[in-house]
PDB file of N, CA and C in Angstrom:
ATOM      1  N   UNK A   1       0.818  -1.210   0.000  1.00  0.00           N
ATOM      2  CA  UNK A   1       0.000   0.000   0.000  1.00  0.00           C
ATOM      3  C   UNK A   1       0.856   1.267   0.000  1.00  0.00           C
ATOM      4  N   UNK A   2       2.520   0.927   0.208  1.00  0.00           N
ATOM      5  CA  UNK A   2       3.078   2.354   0.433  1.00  0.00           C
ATOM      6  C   UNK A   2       4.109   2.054  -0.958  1.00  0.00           C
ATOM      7  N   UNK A   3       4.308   3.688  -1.422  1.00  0.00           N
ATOM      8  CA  UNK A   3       5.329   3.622  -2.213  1.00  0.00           C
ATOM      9  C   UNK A   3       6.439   4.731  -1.740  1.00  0.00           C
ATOM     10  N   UNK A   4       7.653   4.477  -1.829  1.00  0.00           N
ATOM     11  CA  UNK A   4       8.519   5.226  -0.858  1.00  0.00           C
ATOM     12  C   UNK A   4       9.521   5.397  -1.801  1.00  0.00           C
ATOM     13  N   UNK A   5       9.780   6.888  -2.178  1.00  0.00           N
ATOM     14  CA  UNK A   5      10.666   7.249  -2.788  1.00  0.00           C
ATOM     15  C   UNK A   5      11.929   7.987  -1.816  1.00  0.00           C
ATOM     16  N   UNK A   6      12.966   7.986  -1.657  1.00  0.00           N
ATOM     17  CA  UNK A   6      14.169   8.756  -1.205  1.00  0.00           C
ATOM     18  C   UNK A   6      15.098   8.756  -2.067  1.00  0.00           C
ATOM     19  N   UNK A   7      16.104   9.830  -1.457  1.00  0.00           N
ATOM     20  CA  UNK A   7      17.414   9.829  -2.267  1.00  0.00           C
ATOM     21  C   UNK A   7      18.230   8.905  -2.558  1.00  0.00           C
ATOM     22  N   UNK A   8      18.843   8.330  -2.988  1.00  0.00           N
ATOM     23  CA  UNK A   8      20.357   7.482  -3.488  1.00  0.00           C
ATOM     24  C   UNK A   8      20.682   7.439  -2.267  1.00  0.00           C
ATOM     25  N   UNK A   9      21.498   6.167  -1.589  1.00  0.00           N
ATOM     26  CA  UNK A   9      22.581   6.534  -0.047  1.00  0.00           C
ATOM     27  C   UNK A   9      21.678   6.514   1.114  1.00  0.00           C
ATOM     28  N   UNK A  10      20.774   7.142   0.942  1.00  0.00           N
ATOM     29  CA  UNK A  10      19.808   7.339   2.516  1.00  0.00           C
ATOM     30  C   UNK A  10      19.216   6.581   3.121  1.00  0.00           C
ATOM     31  N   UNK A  11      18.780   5.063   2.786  1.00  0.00           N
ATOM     32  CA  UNK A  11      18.400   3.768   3.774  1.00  0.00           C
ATOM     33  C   UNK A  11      19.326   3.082   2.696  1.00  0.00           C
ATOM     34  N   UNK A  12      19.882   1.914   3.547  1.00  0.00           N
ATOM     35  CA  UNK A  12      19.941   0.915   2.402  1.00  0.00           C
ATOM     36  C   UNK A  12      18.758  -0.116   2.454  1.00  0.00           C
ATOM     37  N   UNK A  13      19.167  -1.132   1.885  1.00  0.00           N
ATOM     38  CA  UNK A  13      18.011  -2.336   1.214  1.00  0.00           C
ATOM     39  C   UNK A  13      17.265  -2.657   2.442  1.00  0.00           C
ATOM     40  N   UNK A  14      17.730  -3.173   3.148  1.00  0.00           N
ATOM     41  CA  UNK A  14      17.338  -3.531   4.830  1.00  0.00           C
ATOM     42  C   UNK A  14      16.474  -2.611   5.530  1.00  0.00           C
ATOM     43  N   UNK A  15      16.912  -1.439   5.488  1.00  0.00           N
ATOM     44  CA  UNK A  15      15.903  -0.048   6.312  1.00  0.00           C
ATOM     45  C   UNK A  15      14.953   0.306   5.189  1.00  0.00           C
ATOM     46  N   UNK A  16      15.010  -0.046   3.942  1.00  0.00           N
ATOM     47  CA  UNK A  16      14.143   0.430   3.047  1.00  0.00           C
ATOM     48  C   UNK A  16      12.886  -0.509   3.470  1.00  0.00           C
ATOM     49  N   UNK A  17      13.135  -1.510   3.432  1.00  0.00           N
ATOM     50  CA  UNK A  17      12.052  -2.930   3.283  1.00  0.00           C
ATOM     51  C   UNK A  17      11.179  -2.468   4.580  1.00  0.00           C
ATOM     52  N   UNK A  18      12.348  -2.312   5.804  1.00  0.00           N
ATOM     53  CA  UNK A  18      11.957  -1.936   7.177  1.00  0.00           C
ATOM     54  C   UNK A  18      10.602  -1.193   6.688  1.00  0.00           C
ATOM     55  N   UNK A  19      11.103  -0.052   6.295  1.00  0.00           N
ATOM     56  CA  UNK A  19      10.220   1.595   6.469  1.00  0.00           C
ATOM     57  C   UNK A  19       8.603   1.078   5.508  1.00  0.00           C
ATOM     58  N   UNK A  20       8.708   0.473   4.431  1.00  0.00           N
ATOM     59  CA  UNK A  20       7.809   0.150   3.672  1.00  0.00           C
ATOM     60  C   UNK A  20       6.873  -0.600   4.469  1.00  0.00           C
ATOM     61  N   UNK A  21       7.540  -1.761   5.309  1.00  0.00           N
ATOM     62  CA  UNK A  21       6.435  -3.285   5.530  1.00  0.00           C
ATOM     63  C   UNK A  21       5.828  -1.993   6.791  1.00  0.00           C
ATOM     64  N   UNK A  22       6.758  -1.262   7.672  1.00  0.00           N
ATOM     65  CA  UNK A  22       5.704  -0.429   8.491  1.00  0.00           C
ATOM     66  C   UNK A  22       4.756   0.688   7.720  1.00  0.00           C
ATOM     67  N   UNK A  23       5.136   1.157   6.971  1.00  0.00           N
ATOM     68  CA  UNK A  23       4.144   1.963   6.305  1.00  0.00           C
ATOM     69  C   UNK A  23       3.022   1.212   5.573  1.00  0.00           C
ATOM     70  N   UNK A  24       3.242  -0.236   5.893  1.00  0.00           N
ATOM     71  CA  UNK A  24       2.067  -0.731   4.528  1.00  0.00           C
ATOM     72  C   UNK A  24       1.069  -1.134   5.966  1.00  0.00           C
ATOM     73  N   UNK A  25       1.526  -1.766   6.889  1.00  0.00           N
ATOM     74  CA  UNK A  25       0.735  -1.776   8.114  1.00  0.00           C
ATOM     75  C   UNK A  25       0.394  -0.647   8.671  1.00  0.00           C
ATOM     76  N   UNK A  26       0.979   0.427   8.300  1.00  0.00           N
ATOM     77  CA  UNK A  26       0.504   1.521   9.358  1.00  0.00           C
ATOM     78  C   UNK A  26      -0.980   1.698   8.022  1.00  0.00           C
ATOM     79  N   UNK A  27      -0.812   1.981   6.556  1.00  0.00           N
ATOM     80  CA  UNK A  27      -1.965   2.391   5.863  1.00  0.00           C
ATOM     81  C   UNK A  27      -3.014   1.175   6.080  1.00  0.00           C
ATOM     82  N   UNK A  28      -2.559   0.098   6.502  1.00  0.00           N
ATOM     83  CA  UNK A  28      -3.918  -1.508   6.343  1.00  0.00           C
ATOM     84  C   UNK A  28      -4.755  -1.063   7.191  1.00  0.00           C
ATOM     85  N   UNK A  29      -4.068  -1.035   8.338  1.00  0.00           N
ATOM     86  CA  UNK A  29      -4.992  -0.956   9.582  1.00  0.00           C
ATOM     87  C   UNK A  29      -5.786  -0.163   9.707  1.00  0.00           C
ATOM     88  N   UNK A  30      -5.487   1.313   9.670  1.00  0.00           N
ATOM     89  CA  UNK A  30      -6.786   2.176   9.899  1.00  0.00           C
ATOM     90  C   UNK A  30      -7.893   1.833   8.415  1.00  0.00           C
ATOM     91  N   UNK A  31      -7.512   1.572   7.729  1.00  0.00           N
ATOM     92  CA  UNK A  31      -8.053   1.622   5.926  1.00  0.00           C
ATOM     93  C   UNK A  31      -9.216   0.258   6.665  1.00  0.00           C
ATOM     94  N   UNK A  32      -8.993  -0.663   6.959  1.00  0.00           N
ATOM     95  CA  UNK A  32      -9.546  -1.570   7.599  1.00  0.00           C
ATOM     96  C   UNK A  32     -10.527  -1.392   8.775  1.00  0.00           C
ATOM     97  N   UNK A  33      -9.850  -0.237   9.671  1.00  0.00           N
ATOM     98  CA  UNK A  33     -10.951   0.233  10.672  1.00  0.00           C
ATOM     99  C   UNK A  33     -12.558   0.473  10.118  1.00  0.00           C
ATOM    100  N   UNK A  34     -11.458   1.742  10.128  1.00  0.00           N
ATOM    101  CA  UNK A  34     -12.498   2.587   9.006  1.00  0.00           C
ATOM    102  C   UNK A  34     -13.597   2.740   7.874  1.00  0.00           C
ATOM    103  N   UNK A  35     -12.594   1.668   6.680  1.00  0.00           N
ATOM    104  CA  UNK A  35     -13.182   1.247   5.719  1.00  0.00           C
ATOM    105  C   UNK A  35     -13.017   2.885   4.614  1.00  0.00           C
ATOM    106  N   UNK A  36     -13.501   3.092   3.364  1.00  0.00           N
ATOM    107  CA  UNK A  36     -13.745   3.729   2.632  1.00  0.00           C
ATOM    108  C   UNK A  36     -15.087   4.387   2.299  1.00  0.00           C
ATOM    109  N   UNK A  37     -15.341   5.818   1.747  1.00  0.00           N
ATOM    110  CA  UNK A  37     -16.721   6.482   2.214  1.00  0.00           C
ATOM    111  C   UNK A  37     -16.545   7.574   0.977  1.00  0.00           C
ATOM    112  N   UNK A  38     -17.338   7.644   0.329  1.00  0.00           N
ATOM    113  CA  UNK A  38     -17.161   8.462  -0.930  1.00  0.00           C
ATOM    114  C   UNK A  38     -17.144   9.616  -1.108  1.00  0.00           C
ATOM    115  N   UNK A  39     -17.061  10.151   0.019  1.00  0.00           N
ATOM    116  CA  UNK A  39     -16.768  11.850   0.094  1.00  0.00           C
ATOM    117  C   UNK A  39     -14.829  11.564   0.231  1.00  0.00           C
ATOM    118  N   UNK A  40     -14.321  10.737   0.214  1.00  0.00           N
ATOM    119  CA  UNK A  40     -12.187  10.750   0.377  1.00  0.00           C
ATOM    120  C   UNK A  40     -12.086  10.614  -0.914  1.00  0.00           C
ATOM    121  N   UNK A  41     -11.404  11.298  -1.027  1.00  0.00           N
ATOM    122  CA  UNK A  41     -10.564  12.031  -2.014  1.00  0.00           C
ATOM    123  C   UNK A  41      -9.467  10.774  -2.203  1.00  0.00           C
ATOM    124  N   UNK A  42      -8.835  10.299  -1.580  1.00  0.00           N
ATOM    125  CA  UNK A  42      -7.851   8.932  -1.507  1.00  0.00           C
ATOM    126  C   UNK A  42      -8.381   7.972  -1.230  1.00  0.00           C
ATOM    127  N   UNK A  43      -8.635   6.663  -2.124  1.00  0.00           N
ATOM    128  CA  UNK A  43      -9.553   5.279  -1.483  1.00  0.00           C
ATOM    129  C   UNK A  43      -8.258   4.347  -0.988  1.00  0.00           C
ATOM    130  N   UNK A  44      -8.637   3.247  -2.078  1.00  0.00           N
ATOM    131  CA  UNK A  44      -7.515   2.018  -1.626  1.00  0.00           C
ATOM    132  C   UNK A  44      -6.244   2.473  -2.572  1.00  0.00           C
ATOM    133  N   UNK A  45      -6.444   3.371  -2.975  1.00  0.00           N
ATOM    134  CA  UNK A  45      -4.735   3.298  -4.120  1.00  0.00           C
ATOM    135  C   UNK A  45      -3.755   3.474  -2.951  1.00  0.00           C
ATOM    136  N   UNK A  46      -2.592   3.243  -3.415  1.00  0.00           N
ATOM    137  CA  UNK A  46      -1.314   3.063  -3.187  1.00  0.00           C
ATOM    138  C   UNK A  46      -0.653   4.923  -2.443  1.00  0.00           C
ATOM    139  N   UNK A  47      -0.059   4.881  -0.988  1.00  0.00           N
ATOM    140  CA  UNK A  47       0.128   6.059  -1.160  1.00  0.00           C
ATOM    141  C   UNK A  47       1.312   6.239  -1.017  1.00  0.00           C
ATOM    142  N   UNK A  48       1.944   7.577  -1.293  1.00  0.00           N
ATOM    143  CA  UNK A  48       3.379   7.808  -2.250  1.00  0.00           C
ATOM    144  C   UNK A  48       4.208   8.585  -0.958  1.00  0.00           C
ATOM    145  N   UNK A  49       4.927   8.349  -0.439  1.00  0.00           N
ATOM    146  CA  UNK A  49       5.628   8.657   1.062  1.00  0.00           C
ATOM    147  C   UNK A  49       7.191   9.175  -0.086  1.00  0.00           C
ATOM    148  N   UNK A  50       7.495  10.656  -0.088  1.00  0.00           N
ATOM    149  CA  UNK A  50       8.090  11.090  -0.923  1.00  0.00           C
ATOM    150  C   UNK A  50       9.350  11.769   0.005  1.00  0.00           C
ATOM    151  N   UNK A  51      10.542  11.522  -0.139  1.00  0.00           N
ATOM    152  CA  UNK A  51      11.460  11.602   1.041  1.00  0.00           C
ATOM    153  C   UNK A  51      12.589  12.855   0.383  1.00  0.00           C
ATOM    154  N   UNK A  52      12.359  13.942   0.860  1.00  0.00           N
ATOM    155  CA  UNK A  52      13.043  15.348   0.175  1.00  0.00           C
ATOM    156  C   UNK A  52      14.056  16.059   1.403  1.00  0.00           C
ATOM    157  N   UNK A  53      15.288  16.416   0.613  1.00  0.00           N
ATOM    158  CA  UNK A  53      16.135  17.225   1.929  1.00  0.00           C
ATOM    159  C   UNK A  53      15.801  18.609   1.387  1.00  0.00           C
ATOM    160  N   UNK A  54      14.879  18.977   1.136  1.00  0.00           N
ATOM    161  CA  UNK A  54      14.705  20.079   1.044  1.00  0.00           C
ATOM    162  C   UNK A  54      13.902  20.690   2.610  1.00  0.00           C
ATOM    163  N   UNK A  55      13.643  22.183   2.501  1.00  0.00           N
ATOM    164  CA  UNK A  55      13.302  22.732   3.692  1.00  0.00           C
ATOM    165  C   UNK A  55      11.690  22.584   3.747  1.00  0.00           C
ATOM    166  N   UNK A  56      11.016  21.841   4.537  1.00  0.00           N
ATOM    167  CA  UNK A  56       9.081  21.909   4.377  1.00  0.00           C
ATOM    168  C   UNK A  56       9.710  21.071   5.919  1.00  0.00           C
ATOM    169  N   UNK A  57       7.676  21.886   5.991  1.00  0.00           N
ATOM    170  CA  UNK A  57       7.441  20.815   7.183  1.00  0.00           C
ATOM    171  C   UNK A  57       6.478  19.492   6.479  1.00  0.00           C
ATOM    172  N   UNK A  58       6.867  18.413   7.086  1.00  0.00           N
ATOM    173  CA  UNK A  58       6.468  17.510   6.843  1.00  0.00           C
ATOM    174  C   UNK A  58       5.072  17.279   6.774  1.00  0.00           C
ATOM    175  N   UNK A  59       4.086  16.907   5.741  1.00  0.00           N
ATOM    176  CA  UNK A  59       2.809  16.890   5.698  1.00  0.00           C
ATOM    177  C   UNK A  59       2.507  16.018   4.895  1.00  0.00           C
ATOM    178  N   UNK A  60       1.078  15.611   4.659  1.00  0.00           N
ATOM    179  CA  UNK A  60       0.166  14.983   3.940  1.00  0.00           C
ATOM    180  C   UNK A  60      -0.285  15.623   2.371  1.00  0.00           C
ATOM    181  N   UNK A  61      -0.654  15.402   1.636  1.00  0.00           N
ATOM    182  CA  UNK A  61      -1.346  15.776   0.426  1.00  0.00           C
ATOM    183  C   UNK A  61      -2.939  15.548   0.555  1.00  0.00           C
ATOM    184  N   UNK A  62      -4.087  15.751   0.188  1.00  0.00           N
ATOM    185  CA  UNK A  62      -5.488  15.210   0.038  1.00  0.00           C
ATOM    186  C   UNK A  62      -5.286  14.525  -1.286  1.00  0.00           C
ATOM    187  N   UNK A  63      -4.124  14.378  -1.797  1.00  0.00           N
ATOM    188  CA  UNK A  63      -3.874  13.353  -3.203  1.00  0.00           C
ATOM    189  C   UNK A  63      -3.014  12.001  -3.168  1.00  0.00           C
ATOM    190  N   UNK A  64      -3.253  11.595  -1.719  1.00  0.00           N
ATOM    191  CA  UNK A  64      -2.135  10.377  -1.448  1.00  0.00           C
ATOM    192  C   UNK A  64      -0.827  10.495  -1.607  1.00  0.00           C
ATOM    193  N   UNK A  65      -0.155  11.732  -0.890  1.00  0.00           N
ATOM    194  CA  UNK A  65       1.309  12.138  -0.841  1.00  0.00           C
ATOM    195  C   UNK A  65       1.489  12.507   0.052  1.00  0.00           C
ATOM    196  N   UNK A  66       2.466  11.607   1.297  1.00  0.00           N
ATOM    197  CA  UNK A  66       3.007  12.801   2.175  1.00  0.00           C
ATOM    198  C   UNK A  66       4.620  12.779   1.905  1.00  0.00           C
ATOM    199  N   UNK A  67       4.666  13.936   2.409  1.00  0.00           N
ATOM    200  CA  UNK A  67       6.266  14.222   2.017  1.00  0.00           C
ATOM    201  C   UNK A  67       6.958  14.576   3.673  1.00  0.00           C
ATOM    202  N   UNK A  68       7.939  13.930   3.510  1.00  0.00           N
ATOM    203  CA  UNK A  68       8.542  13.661   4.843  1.00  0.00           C
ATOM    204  C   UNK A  68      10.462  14.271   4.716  1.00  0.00           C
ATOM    205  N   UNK A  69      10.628  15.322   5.610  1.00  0.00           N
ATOM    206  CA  UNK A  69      11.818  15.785   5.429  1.00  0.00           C
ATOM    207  C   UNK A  69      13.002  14.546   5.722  1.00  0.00           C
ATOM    208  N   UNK A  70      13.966  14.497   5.470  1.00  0.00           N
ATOM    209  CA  UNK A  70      14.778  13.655   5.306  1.00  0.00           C
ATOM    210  C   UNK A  70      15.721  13.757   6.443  1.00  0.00           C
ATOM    211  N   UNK A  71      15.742  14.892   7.545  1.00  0.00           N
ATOM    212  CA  UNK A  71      15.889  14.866   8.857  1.00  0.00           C
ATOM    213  C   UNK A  71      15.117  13.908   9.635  1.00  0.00           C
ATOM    214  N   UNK A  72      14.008  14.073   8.848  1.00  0.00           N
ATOM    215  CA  UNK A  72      12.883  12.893  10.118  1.00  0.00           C
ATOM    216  C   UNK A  72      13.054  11.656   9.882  1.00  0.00           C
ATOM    217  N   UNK A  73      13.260  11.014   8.486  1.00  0.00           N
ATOM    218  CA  UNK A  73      13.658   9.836   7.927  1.00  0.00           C
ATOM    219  C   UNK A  73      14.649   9.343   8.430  1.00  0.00           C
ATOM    220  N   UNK A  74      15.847  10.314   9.080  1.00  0.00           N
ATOM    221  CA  UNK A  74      17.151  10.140   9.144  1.00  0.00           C
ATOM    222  C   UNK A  74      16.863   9.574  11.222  1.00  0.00           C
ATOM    223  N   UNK A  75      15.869  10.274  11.223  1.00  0.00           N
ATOM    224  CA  UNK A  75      15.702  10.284  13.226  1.00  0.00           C
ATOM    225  C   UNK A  75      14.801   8.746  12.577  1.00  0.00           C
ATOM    226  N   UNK A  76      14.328   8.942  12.440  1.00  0.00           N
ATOM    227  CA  UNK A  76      13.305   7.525  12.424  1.00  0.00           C
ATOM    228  C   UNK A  76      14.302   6.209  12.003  1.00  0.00           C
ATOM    229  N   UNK A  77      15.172   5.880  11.221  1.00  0.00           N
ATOM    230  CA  UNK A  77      16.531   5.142  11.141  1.00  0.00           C
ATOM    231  C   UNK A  77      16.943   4.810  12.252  1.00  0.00           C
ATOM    232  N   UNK A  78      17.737   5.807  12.581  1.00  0.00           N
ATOM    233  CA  UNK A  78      18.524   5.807  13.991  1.00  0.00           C
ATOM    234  C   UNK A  78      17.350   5.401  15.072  1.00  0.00           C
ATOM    235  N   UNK A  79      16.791   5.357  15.111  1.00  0.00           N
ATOM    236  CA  UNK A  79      15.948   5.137  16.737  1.00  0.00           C
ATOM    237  C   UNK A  79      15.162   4.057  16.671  1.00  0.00           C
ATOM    238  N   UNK A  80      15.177   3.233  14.730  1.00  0.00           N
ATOM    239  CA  UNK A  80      14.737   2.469  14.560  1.00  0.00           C
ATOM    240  C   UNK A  80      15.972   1.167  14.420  1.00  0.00           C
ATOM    241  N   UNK A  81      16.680   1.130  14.385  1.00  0.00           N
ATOM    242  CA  UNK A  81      17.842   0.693  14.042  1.00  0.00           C
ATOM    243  C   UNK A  81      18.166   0.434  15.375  1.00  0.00           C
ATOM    244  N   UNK A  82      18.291   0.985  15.969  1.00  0.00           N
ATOM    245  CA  UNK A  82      18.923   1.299  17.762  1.00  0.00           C
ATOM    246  C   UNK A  82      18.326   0.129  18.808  1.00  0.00           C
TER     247      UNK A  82
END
């Protein structure tokens, strides 16, 4: 359910798989609570977790995009790893 783009260098293969299998459980579960309701704008598609060192605060899209600074990616590694 997740698609996870980052830079070159920034997880390898191992922390990549990591970050995905939790992001695909973190989208099942509530999607499952919840269920789908035709006023969302995002149903069951696939959502796009977009990993930028640029300067933003980290947020959501209403188009199935959140974009996550690459400081937080970098804390979430380390503390996941640890």
């Amino acid at each position: 359910m997740a698609v996870l783009w980052s830079p070159a260098g920034v997880l390898d293969d191992v922390a990549s798989a990591q970050l995905i299998e939790r992001l695909d459980k973190g989208i099942a579960a509530p999607r499952q609570l919840i269920g789908t309701h035709a006023w969302q704008e995002v149903r069951d598609e696939k959502l796009l977790f977009y990993v930028s060192d640029d300067q933003f605060v980290s947020h959501a899209t209403s188009r199935g995009v959140v974009l996550i600074q690459l400081p937080r990616l970098r804390e979430w590694a380390r503390t996941f790893s640890a």
